[in-house]
N, C-alpha and C. Protein backbone atom coordinates (compact mmCIF):
# COMPACT_ATOMS: atom_id res chain seq x y z
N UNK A 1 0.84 -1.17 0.00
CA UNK A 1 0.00 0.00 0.00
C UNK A 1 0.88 1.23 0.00
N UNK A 2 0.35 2.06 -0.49
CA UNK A 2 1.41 3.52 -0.60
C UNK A 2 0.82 4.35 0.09
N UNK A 3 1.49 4.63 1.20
CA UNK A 3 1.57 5.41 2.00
C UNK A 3 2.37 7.13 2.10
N UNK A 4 1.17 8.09 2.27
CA UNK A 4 2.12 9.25 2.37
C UNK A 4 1.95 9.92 3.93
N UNK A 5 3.23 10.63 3.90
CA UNK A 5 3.95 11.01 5.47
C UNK A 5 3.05 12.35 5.22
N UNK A 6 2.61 13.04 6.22
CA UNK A 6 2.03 14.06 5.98
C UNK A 6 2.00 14.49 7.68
N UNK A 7 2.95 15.57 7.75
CA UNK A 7 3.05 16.34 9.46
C UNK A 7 2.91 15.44 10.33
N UNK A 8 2.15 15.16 11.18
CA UNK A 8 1.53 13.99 12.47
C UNK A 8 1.11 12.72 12.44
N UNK A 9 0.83 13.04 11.55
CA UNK A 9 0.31 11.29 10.69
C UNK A 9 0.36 10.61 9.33
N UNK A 10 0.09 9.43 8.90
CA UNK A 10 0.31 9.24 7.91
C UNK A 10 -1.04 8.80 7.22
N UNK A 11 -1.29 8.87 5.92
CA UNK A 11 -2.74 8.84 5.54
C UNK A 11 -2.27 8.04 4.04
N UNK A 12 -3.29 6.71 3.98
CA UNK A 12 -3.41 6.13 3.07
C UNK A 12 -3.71 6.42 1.55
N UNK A 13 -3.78 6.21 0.62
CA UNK A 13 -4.85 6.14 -0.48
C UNK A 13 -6.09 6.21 -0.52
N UNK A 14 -6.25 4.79 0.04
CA UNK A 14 -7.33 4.37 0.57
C UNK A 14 -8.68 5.19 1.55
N UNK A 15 -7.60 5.95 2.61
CA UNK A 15 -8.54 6.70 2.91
C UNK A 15 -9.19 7.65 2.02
N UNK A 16 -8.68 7.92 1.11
CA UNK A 16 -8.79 9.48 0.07
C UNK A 16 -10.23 8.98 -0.35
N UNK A 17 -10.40 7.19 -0.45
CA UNK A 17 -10.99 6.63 -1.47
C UNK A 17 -12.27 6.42 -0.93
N UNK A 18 -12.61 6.17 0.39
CA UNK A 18 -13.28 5.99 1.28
C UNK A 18 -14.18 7.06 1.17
N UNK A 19 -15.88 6.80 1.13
CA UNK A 19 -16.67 8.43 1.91
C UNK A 19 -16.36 8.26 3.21
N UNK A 20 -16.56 9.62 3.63
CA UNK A 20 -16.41 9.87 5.09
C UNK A 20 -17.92 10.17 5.83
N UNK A 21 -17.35 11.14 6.74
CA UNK A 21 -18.40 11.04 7.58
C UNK A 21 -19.54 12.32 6.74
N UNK A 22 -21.11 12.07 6.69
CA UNK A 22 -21.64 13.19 5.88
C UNK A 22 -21.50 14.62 6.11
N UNK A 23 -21.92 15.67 5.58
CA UNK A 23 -21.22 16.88 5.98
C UNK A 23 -22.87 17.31 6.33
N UNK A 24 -22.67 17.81 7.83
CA UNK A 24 -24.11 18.67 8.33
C UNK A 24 -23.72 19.81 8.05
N UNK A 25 -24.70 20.56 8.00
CA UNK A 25 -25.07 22.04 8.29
C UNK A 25 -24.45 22.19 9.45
N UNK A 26 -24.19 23.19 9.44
CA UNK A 26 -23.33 24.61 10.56
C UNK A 26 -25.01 24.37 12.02
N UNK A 27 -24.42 23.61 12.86
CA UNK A 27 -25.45 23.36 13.80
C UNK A 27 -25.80 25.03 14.09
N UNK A 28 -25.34 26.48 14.15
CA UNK A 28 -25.63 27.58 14.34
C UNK A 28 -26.82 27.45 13.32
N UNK A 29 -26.11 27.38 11.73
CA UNK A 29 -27.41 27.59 11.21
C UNK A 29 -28.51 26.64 11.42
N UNK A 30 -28.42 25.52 11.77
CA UNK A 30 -29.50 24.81 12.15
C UNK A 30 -30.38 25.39 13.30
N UNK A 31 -29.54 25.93 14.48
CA UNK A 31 -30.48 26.98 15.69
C UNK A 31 -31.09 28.18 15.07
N UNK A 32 -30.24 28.60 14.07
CA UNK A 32 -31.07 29.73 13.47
C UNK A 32 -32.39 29.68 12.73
N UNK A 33 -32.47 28.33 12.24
CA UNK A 33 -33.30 27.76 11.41
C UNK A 33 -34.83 27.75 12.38
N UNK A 34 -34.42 26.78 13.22
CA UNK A 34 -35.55 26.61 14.58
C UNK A 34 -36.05 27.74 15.42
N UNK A 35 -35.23 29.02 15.52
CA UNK A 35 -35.65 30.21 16.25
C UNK A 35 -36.76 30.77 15.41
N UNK A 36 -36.16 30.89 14.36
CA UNK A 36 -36.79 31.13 12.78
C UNK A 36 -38.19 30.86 13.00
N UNK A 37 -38.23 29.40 13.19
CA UNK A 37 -39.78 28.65 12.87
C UNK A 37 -40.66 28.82 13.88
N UNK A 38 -39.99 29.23 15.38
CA UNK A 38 -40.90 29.41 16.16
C UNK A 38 -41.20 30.74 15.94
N UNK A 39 -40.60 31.95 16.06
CA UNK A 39 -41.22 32.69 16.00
C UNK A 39 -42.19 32.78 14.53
N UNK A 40 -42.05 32.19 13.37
CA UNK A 40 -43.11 32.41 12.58
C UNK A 40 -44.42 31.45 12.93
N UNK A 41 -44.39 30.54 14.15
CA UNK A 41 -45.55 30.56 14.80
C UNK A 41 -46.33 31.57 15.19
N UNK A 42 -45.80 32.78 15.90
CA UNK A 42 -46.51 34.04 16.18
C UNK A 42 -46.88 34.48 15.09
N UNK A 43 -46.10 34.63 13.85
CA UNK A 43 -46.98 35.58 12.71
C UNK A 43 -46.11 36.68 13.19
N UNK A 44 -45.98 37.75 12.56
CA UNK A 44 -45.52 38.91 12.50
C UNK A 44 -46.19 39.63 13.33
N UNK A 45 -47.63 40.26 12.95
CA UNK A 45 -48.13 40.45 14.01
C UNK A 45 -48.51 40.34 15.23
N UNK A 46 -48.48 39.30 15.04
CA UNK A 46 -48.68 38.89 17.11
C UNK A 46 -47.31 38.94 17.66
N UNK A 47 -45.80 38.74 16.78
CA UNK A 47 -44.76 39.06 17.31
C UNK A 47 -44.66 40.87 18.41
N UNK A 48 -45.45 41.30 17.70
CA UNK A 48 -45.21 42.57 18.81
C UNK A 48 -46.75 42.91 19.94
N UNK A 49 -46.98 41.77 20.04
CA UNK A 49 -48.12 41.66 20.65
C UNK A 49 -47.09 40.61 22.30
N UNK A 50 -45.89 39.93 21.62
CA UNK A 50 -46.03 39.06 22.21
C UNK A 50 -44.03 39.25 22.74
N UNK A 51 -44.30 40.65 22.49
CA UNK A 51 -42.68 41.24 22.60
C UNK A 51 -41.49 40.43 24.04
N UNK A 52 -41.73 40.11 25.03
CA UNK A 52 -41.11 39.14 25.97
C UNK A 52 -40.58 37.72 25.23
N UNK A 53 -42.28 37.31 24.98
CA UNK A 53 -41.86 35.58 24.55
C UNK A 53 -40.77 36.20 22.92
N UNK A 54 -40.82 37.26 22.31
CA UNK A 54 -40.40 36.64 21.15
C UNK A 54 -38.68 37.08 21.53
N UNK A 55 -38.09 38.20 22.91
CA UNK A 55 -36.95 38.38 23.14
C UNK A 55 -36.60 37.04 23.71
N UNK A 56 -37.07 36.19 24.52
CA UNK A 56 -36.63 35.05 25.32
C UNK A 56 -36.55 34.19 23.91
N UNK A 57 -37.05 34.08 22.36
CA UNK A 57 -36.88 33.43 21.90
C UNK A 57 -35.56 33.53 20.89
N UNK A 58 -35.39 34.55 21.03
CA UNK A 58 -34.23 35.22 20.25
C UNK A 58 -32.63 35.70 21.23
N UNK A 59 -33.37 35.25 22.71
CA UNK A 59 -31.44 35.16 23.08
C UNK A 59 -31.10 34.04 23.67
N UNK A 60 -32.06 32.79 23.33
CA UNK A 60 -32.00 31.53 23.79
C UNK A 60 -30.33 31.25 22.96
N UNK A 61 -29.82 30.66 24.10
CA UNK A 61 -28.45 30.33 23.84
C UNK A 61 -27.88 28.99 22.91
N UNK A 62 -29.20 28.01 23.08
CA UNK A 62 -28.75 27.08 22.62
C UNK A 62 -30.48 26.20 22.34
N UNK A 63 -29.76 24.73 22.08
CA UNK A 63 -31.21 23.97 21.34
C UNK A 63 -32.16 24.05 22.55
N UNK A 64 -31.96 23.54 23.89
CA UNK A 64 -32.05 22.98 25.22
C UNK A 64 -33.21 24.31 25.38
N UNK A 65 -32.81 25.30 25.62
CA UNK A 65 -33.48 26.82 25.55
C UNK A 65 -34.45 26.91 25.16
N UNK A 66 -34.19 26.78 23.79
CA UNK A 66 -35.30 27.12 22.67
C UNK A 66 -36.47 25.70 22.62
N UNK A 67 -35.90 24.54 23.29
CA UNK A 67 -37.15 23.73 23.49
C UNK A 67 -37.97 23.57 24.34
N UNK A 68 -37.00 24.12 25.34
CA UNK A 68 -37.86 24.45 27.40
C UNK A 68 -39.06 25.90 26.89
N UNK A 69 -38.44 26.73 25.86
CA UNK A 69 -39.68 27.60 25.15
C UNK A 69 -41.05 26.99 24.81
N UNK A 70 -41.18 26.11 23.90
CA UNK A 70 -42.08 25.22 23.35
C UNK A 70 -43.69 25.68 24.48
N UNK A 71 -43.33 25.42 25.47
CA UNK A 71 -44.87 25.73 26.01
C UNK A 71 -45.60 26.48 25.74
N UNK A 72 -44.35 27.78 26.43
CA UNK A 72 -45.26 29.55 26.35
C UNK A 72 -45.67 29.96 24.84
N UNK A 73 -44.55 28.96 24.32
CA UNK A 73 -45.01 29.91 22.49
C UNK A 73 -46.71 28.93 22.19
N UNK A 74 -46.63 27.73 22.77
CA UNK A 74 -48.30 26.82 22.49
C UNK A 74 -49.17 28.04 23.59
N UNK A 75 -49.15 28.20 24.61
CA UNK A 75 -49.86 29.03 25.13
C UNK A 75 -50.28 30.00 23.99
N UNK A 76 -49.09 30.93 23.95
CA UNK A 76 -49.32 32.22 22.85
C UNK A 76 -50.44 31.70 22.25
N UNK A 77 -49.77 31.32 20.85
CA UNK A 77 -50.55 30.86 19.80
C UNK A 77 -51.94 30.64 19.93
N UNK A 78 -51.97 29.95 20.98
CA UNK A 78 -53.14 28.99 21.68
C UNK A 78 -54.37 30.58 21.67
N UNK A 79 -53.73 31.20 22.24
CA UNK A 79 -54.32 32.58 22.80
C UNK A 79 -54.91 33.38 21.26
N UNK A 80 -53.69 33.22 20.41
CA UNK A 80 -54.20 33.86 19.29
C UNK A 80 -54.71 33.50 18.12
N UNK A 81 -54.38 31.91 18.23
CA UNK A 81 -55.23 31.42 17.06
C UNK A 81 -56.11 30.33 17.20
N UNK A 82 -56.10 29.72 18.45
CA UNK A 82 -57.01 28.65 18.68
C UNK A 82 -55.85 27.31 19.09
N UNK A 83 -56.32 26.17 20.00
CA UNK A 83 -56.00 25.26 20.09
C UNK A 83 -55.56 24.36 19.37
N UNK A 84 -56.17 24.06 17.94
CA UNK A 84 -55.91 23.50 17.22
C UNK A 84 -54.86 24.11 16.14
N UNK A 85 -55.28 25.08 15.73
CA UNK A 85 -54.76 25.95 15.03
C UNK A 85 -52.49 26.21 15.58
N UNK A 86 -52.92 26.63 16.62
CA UNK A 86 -51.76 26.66 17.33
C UNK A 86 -50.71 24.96 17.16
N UNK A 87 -51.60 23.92 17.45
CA UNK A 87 -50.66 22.65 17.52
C UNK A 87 -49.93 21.85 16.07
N UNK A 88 -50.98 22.84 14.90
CA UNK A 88 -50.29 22.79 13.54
C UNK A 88 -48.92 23.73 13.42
N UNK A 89 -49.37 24.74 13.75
CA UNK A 89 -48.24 25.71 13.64
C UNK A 89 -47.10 25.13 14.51
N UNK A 90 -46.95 24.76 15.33
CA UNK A 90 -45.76 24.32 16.65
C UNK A 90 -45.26 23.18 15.93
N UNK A 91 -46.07 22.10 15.21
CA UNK A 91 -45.56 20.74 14.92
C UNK A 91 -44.64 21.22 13.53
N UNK A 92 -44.91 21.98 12.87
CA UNK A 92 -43.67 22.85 11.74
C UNK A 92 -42.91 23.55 12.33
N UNK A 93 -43.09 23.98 13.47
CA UNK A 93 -41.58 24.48 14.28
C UNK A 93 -40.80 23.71 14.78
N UNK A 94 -41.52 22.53 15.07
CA UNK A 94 -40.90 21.13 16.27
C UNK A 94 -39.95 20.19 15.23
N UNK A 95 -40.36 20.55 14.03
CA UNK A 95 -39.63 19.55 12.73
C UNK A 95 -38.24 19.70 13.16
N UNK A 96 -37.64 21.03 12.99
CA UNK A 96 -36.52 21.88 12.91
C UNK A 96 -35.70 21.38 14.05
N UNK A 97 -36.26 20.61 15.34
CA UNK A 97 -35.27 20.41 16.57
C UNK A 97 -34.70 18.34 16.28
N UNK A 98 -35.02 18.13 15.27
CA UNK A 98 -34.85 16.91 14.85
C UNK A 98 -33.62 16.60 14.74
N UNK A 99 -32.56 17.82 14.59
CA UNK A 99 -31.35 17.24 13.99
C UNK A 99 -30.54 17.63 15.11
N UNK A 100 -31.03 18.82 16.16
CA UNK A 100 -30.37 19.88 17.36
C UNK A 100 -30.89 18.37 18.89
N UNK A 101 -32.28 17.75 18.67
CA UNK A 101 -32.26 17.68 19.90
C UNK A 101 -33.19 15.96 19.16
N UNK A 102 -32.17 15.10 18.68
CA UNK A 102 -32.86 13.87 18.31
C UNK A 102 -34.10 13.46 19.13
N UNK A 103 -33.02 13.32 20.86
CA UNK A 103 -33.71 12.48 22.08
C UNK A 103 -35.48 13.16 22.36
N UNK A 104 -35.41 14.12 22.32
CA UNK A 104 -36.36 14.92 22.67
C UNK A 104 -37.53 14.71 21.70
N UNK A 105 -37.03 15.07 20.28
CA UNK A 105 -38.13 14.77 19.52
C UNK A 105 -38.76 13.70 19.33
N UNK A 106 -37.90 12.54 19.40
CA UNK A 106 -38.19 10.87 19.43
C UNK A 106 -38.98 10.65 20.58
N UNK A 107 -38.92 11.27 22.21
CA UNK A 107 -39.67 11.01 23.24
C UNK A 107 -40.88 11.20 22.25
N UNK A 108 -41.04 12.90 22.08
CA UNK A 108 -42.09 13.59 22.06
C UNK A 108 -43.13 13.01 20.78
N UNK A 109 -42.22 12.18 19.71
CA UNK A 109 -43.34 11.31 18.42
C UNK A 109 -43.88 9.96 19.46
N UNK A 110 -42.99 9.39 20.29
CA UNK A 110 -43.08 7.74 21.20
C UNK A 110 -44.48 8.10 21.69
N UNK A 111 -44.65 9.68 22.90
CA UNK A 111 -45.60 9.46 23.46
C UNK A 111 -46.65 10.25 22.92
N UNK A 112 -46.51 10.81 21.65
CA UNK A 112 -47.98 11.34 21.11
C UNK A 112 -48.45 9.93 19.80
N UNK A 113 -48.00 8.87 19.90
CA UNK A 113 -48.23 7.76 19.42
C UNK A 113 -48.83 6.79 20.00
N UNK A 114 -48.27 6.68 21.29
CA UNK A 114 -48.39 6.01 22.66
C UNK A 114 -47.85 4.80 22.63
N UNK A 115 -46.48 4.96 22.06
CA UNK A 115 -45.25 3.64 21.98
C UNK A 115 -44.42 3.93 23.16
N UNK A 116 -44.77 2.83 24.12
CA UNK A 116 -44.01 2.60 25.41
C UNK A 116 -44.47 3.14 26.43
N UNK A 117 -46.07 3.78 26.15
CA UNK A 117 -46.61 4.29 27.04
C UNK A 117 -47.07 3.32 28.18
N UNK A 118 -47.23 3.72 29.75
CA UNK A 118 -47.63 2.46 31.03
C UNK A 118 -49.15 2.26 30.60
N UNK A 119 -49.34 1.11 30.99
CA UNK A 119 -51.03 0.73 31.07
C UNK A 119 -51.38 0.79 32.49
């Protein structure tokens, strides 16, 4: 096998030849993506109706943040467009935490399915 010396290590052919690991998105832009979607749950207009929830949604630091949000923004909504109405809008925001927060979203499909739920 032909091997080349390269600084610290040495790297095959072979590896060159190999796919690697897939290339994600910039996990930032992925948080940006999800801040994104919740607040276009509010709508524009209700964004300044709803000026607190939409600053707490915009200096959330990380995924963890922006999903402990999830309630108050169903409240909101809830408030401004109806119950139902609201749980469409949230489930197109909730898409977006699929790739930031696997565990969470997988609970959250298990028990609105009711896979592994107690009897």
């Amino acid at each position: 096998m032909f091997w080349i010396r390269s600084g610290l290590h040495s790297i095959s052919i072979s590896d060159w030849l190999t796919t690697g690991h897939a290339v994600l998105s910039d996990p930032s832009d992925v948080l940006e993506d999800a801040r994104d979607a919740m607040l276009d749950v509010l709508g524009d207009d209700a964004q300044k109706k709803q000026s607190k929830l939409v600053l707490r949604i915009e200096s959330a630091q990380d995924a963890q943040s922006l999903w402990a949000l999830r309630p108050d923004l169903m409240n909101a909504a809830s408030r401004l467009y109806g119950e139902a109405e609201a749980r469409r809008r949230l489930a197109r925001a909730t898409v977006h935490f699929d790739t930031l927060l696997p565990t969470a979203t997988g609970a959250r499909r298990r028990k609105a399915s009711g896979v592994g739920a107690s009897r």
